[in-house]
Protein backbone atom coordinates (compact mmCIF):
# COMPACT_ATOMS: atom_id res chain seq x y z
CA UNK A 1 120.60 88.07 78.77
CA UNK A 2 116.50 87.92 79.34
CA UNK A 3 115.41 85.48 77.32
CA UNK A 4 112.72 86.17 74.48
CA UNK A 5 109.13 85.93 75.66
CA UNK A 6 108.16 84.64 72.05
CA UNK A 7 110.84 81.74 71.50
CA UNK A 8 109.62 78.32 70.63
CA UNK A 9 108.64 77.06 74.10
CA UNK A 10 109.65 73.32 73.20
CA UNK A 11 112.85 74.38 72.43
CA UNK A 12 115.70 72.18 74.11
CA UNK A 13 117.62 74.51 76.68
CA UNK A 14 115.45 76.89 76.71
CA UNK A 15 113.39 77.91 79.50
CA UNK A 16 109.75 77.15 79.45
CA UNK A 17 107.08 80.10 79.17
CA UNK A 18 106.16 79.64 83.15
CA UNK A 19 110.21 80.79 83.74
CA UNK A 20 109.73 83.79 81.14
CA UNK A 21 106.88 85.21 81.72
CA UNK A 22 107.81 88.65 84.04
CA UNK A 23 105.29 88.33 87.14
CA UNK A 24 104.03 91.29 89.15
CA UNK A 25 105.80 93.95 86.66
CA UNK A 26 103.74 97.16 87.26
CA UNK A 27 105.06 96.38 91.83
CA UNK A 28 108.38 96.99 89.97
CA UNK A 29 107.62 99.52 87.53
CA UNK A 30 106.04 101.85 90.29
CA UNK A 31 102.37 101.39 89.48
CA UNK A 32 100.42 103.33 92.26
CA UNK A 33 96.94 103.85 93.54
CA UNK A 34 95.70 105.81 96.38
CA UNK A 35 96.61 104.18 99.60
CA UNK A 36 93.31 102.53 101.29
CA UNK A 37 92.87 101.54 97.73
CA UNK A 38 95.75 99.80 97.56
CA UNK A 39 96.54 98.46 100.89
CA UNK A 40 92.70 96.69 100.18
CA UNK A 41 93.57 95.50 96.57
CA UNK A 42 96.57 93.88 97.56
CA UNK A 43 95.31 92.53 100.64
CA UNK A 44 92.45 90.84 98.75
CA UNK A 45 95.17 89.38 96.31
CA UNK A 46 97.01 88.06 99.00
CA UNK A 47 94.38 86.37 100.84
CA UNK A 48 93.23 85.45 96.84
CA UNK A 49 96.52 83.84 96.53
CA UNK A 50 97.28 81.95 99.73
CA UNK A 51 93.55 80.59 100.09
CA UNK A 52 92.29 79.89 96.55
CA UNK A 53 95.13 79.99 94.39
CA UNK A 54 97.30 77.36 97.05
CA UNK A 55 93.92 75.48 97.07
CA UNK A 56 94.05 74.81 92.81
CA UNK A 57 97.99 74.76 93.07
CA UNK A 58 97.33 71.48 95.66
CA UNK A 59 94.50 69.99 93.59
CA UNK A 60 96.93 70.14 90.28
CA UNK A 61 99.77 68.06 92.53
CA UNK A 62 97.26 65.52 94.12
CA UNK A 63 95.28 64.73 90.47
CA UNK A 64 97.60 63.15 88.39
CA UNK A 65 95.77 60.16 88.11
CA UNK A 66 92.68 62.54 87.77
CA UNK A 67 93.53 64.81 84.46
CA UNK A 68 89.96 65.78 83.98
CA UNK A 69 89.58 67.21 87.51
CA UNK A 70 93.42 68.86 87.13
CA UNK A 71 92.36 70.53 84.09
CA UNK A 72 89.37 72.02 85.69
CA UNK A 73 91.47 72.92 88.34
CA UNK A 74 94.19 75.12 85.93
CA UNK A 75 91.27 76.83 84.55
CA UNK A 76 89.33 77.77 88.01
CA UNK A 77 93.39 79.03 88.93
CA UNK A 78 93.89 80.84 85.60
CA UNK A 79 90.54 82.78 86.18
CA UNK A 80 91.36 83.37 90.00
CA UNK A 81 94.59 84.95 88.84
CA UNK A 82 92.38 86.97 86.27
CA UNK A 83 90.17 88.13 89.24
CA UNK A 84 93.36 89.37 91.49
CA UNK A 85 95.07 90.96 88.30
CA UNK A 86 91.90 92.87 87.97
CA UNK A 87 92.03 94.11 91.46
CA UNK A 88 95.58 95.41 91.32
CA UNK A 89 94.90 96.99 88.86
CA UNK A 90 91.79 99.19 90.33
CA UNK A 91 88.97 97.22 88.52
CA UNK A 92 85.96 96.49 89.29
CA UNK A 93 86.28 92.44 89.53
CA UNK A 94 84.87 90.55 86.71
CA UNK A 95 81.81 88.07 87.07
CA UNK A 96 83.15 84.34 87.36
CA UNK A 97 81.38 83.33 84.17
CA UNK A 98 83.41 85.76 82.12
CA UNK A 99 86.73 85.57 84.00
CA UNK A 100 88.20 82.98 81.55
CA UNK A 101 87.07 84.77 78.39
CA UNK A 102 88.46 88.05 79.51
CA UNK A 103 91.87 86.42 80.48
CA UNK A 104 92.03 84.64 77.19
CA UNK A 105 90.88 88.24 75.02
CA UNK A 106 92.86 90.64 76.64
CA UNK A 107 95.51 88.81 78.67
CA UNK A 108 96.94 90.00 82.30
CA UNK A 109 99.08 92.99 83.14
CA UNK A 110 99.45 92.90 86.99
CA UNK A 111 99.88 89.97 88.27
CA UNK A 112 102.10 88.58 85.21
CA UNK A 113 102.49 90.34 82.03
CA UNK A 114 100.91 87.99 79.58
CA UNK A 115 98.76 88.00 76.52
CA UNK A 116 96.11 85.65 76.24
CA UNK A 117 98.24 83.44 73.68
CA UNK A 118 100.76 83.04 76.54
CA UNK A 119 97.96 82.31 79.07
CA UNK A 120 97.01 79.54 76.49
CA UNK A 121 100.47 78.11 76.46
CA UNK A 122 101.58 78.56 80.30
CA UNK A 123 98.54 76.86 81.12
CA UNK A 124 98.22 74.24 78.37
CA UNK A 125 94.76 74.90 77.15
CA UNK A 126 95.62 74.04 73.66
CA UNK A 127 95.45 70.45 75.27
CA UNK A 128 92.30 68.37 74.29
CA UNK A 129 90.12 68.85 77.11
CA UNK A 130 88.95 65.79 79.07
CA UNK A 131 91.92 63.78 77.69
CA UNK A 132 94.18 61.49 79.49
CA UNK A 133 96.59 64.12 80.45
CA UNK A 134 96.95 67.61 81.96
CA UNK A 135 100.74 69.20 81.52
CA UNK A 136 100.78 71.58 84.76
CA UNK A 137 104.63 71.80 84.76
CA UNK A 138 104.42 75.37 83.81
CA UNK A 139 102.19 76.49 85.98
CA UNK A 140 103.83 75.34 88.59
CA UNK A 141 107.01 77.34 87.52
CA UNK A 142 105.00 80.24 86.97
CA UNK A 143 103.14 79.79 90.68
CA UNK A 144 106.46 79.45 92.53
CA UNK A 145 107.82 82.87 90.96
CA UNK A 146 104.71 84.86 91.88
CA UNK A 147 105.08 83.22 95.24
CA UNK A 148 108.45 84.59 95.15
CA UNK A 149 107.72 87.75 93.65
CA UNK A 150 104.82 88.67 95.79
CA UNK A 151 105.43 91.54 97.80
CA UNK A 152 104.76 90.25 101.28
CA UNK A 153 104.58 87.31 103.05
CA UNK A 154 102.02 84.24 101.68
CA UNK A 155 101.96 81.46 104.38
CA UNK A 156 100.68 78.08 103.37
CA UNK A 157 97.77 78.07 105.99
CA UNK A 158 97.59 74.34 104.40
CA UNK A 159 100.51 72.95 106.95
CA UNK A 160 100.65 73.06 110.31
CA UNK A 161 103.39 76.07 111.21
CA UNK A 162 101.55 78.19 108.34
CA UNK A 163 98.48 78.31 111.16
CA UNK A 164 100.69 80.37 113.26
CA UNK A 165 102.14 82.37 109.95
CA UNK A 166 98.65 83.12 109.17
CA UNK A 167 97.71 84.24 112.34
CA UNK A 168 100.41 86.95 112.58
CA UNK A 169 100.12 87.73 108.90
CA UNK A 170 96.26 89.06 109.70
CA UNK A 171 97.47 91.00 112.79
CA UNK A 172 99.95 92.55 110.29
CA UNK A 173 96.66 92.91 107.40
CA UNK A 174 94.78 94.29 110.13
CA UNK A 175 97.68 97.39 111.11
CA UNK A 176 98.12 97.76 107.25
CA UNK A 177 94.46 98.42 107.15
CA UNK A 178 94.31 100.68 110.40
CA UNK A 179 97.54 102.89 108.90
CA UNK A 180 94.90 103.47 105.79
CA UNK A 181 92.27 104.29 107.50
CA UNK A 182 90.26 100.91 106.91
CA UNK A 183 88.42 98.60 108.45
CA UNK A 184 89.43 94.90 107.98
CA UNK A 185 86.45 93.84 107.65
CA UNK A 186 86.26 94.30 104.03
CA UNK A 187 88.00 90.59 103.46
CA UNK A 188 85.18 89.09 106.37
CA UNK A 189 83.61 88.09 102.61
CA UNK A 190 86.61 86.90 101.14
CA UNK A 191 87.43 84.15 104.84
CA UNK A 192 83.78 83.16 104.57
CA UNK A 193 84.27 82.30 101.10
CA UNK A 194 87.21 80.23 101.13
């Protein structure tokens, strides 16, 4: 039985809304684009994911004695997520100062299936901001079933074997791009970035 997205999320036995919430639905639903247009988008979100998002998921596990920085870490995640949802989905990317506001007004459909409400509660923005606390246990659920869910390999590039995982994941970016008829170079702004 799937459990129902709009059940207390305190309740006991329950799963919390990072466990409910159905991540990457429109892969399984059969959402398509045009082929160099989506071997780039979900390139991008894959190099999104494994080199920013891995970045905020590491800054939420080494701040708890730091719940200020955490929580600006959750939100800088929340409106990366934002930006690769809007590239799945064949978007132009929305500015960084807007991210947030867009994510919290019209929710996410790609990258997890969420209304803003939900966004609120998975990543505990009702909390009082600047507080002595940050709850991150949901996002971390949430995180871990994307990872899972992703279609294609993420390597931590953070650890020492995911060097070599990385490595062979760009050769196999790189023929994914060639079979489209793109260059790789299009993520050369992306790697600078990060």
């Amino acid at each position: 039985m799937t459990p129902n997205r709009n059940q207390e999320p305190d309740a006991p036995g329950r799963p919390g809304i990072g466990d409910r919430l159905p991540v990457f639905p429109t892969v399984r639903g059969g959402h398509a684009m045009p082929a160099p247009q989506s071997v780039e988008a979900w390139v991008q979100a894959a190099w999104l994911m494994l080199a920013e998002g891995r970045a905020y998921i590491e800054d939420l596990e080494g701040g708890t004695d730091q719940p200020q920085m955490q929580q600006a870490a959750k939100i800088r995640l929340l409106e990366q997520l934002l930006d690769i949802d809007q590239r799945l989905a064949g978007r132009a990317a929305v500015d960084d100062a807007h991210c947030l506001a867009v994510a919290l007004e019209y929710g996410m459909g790609e990258v997890v299936d969420a209304s803003g409400p939900e966004l609120i509660e998975a990543f505990g923005l009702a909390e009082e901001f600047g507080g002595d606390t940050c709850r991150v246990e949901e996002i971390h659920a949430l995180w871990e079933r994307m990872l899972a869910a992703f279609p294609g390999e993420l390597p931590d590039r953070l650890v020492a074997e995911g060097q070599r995982d990385m490595l062979r994941t760009l050769r196999v970016w790189t023929r994914l791009a060639r079979a489209a008829g793109l260059d790789i170079g299009f993520l050369a702004p992306f790697m600078k970035a990060a």
